[in-house]
PDB file of N, CA and C in Angstrom:
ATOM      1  N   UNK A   1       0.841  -1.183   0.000  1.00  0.00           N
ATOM      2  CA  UNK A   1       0.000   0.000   0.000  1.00  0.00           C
ATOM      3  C   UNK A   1       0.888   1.248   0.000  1.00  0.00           C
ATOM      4  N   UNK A   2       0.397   2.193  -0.758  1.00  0.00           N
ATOM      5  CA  UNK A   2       1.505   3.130  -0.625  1.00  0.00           C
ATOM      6  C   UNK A   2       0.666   4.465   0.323  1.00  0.00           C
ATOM      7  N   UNK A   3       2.119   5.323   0.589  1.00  0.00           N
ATOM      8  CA  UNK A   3       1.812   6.262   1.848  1.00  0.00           C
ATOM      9  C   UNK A   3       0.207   7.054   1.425  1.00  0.00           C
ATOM     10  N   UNK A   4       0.609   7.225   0.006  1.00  0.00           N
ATOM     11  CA  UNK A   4      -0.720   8.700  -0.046  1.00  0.00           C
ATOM     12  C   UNK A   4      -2.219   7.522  -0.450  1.00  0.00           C
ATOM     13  N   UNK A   5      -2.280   6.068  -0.041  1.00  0.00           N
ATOM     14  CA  UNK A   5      -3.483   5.375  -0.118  1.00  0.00           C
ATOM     15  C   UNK A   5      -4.055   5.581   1.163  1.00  0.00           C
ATOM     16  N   UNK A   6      -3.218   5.304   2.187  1.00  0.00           N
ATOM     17  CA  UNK A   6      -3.851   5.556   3.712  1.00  0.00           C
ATOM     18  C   UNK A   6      -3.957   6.770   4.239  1.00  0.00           C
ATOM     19  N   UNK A   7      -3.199   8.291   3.853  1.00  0.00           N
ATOM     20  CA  UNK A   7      -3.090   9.232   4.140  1.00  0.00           C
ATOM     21  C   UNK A   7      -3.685   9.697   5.281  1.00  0.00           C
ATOM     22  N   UNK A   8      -5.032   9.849   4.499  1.00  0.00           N
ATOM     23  CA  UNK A   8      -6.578  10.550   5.040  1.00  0.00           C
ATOM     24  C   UNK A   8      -6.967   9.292   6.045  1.00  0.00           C
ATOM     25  N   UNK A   9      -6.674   8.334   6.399  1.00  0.00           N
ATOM     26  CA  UNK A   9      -7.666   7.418   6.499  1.00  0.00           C
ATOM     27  C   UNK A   9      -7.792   7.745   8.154  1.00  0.00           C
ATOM     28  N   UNK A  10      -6.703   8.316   9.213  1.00  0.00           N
ATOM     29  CA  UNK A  10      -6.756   8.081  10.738  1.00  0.00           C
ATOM     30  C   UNK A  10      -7.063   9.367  10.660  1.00  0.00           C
ATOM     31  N   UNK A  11      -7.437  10.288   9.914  1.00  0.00           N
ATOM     32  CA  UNK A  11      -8.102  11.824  10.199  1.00  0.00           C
ATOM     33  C   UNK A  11      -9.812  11.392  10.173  1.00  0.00           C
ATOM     34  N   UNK A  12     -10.453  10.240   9.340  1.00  0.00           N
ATOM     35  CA  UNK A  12     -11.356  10.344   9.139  1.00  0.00           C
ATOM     36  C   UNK A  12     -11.985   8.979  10.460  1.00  0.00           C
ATOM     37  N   UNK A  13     -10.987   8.571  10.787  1.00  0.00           N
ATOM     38  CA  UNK A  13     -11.471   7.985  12.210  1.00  0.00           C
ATOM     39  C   UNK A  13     -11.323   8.746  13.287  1.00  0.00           C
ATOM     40  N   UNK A  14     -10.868   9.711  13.739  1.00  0.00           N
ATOM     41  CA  UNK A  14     -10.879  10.333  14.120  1.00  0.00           C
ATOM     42  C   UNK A  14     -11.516  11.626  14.504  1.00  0.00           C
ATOM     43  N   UNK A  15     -12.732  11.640  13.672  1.00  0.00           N
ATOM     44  CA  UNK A  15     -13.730  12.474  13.241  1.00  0.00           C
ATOM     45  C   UNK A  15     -13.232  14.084  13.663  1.00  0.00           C
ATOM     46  N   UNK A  16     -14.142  14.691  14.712  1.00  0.00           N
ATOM     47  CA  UNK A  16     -13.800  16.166  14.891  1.00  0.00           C
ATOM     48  C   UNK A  16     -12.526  16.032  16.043  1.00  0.00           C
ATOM     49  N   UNK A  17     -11.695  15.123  16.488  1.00  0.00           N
ATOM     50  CA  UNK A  17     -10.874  14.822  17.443  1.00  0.00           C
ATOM     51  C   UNK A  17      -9.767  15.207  16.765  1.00  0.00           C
ATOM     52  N   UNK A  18      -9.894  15.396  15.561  1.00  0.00           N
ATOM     53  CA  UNK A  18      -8.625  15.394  15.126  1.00  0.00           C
ATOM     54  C   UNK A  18      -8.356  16.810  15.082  1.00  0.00           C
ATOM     55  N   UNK A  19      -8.249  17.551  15.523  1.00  0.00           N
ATOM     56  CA  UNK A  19      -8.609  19.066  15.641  1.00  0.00           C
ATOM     57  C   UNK A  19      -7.976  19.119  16.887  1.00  0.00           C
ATOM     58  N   UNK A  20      -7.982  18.408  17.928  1.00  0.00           N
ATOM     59  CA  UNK A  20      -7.027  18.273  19.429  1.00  0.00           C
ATOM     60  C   UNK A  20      -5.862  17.745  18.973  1.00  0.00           C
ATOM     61  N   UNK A  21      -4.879  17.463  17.550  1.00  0.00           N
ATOM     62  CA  UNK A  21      -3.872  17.018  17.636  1.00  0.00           C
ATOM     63  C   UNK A  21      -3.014  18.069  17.551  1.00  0.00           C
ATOM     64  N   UNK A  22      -1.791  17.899  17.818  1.00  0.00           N
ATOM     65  CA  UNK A  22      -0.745  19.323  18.047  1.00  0.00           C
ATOM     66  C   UNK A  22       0.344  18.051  17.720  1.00  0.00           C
ATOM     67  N   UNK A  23       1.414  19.142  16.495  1.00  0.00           N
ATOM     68  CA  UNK A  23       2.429  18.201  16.514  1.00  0.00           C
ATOM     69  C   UNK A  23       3.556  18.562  17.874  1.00  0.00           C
ATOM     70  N   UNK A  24       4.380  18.018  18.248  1.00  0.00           N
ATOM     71  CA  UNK A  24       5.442  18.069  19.186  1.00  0.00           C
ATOM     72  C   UNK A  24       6.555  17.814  18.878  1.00  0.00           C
ATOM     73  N   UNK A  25       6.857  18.110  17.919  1.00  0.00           N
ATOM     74  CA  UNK A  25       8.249  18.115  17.323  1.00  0.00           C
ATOM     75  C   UNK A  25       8.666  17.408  15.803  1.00  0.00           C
ATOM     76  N   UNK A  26       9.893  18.111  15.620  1.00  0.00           N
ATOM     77  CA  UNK A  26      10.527  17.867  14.052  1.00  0.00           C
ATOM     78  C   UNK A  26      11.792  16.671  14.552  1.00  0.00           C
ATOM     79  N   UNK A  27      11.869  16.027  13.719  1.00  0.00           N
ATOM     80  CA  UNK A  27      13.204  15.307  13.968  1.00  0.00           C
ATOM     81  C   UNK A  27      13.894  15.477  12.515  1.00  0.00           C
ATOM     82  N   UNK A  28      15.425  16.453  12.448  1.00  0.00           N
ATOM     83  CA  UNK A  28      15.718  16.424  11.007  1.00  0.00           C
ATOM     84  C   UNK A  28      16.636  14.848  11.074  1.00  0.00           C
ATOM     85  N   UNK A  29      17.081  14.692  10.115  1.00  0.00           N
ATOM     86  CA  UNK A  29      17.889  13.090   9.282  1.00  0.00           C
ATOM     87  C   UNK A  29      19.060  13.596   9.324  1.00  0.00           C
ATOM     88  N   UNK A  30      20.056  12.656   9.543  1.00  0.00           N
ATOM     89  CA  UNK A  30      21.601  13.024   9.652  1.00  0.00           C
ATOM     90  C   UNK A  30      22.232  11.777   8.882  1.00  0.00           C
ATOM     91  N   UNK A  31      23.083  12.492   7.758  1.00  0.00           N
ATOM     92  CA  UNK A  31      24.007  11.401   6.913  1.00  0.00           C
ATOM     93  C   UNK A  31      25.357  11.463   8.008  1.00  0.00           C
ATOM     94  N   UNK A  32      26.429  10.727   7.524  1.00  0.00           N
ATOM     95  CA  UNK A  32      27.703  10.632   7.921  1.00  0.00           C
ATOM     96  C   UNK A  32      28.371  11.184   6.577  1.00  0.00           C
ATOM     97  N   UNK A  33      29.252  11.949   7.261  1.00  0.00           N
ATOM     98  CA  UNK A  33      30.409  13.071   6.054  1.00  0.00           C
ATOM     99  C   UNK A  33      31.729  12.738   6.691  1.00  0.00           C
ATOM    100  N   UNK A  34      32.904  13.338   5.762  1.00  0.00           N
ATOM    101  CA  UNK A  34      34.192  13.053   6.621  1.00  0.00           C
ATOM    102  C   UNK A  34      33.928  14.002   7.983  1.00  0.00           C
ATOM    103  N   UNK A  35      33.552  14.744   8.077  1.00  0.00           N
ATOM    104  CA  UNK A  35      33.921  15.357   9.724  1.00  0.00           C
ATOM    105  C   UNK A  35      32.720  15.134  10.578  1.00  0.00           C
ATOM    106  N   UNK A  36      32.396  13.898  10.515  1.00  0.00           N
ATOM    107  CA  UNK A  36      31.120  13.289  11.506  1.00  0.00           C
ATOM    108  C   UNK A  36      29.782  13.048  10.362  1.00  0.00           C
ATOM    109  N   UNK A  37      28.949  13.290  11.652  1.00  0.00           N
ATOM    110  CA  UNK A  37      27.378  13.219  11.178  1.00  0.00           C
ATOM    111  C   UNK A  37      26.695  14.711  10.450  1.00  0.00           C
ATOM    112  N   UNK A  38      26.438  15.019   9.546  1.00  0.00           N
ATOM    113  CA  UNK A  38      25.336  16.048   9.938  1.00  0.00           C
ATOM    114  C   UNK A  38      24.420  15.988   8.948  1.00  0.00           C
ATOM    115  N   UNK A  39      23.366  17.098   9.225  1.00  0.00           N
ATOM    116  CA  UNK A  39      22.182  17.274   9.205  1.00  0.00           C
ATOM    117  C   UNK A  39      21.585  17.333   7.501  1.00  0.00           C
ATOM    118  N   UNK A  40      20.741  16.569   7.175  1.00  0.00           N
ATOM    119  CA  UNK A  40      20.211  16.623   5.587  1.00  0.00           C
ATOM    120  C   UNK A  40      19.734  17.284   5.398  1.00  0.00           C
ATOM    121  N   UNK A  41      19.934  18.894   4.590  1.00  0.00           N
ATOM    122  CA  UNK A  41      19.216  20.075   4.693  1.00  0.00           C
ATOM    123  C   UNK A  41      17.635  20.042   4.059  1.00  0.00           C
ATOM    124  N   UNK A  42      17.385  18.850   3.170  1.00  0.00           N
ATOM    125  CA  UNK A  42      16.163  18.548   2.818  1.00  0.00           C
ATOM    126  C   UNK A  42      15.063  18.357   3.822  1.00  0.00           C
ATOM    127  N   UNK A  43      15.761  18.020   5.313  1.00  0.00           N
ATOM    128  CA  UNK A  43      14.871  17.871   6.330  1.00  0.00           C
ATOM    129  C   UNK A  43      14.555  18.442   7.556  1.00  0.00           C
ATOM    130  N   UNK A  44      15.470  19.464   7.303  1.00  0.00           N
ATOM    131  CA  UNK A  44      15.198  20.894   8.353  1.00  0.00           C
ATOM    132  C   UNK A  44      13.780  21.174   7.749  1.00  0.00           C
ATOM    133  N   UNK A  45      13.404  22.195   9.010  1.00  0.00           N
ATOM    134  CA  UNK A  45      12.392  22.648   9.003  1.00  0.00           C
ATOM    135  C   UNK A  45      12.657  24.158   8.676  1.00  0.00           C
ATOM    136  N   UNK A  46      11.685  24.996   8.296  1.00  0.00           N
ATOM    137  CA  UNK A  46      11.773  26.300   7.552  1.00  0.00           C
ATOM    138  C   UNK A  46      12.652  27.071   6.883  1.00  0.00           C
TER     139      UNK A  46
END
């Protein structure tokens, strides 16, 4: 099944509840480079 088949599907079980959800955070992705780990700028936020 792919992601955008189920998308909608736990908003619409969720009926008007889903209106109390609040996200709580970003987690960005980190490759490995020669001077460590860092951050995949594709997955920062703003």
């Amino acid at each position: 099944m792919r992601r955008s088949d189920c998308e909608g599907d736990w908003r619409e079980v969720l009926g008007p509840d889903v209106a109390l959800l609040h996200s709580l955070a970003h987690i960005p992705q980190f490759a490995p480079g020669a001077a460590g780990w860092s951050p995949i700028p594709s997955t920062l936020r703003g």
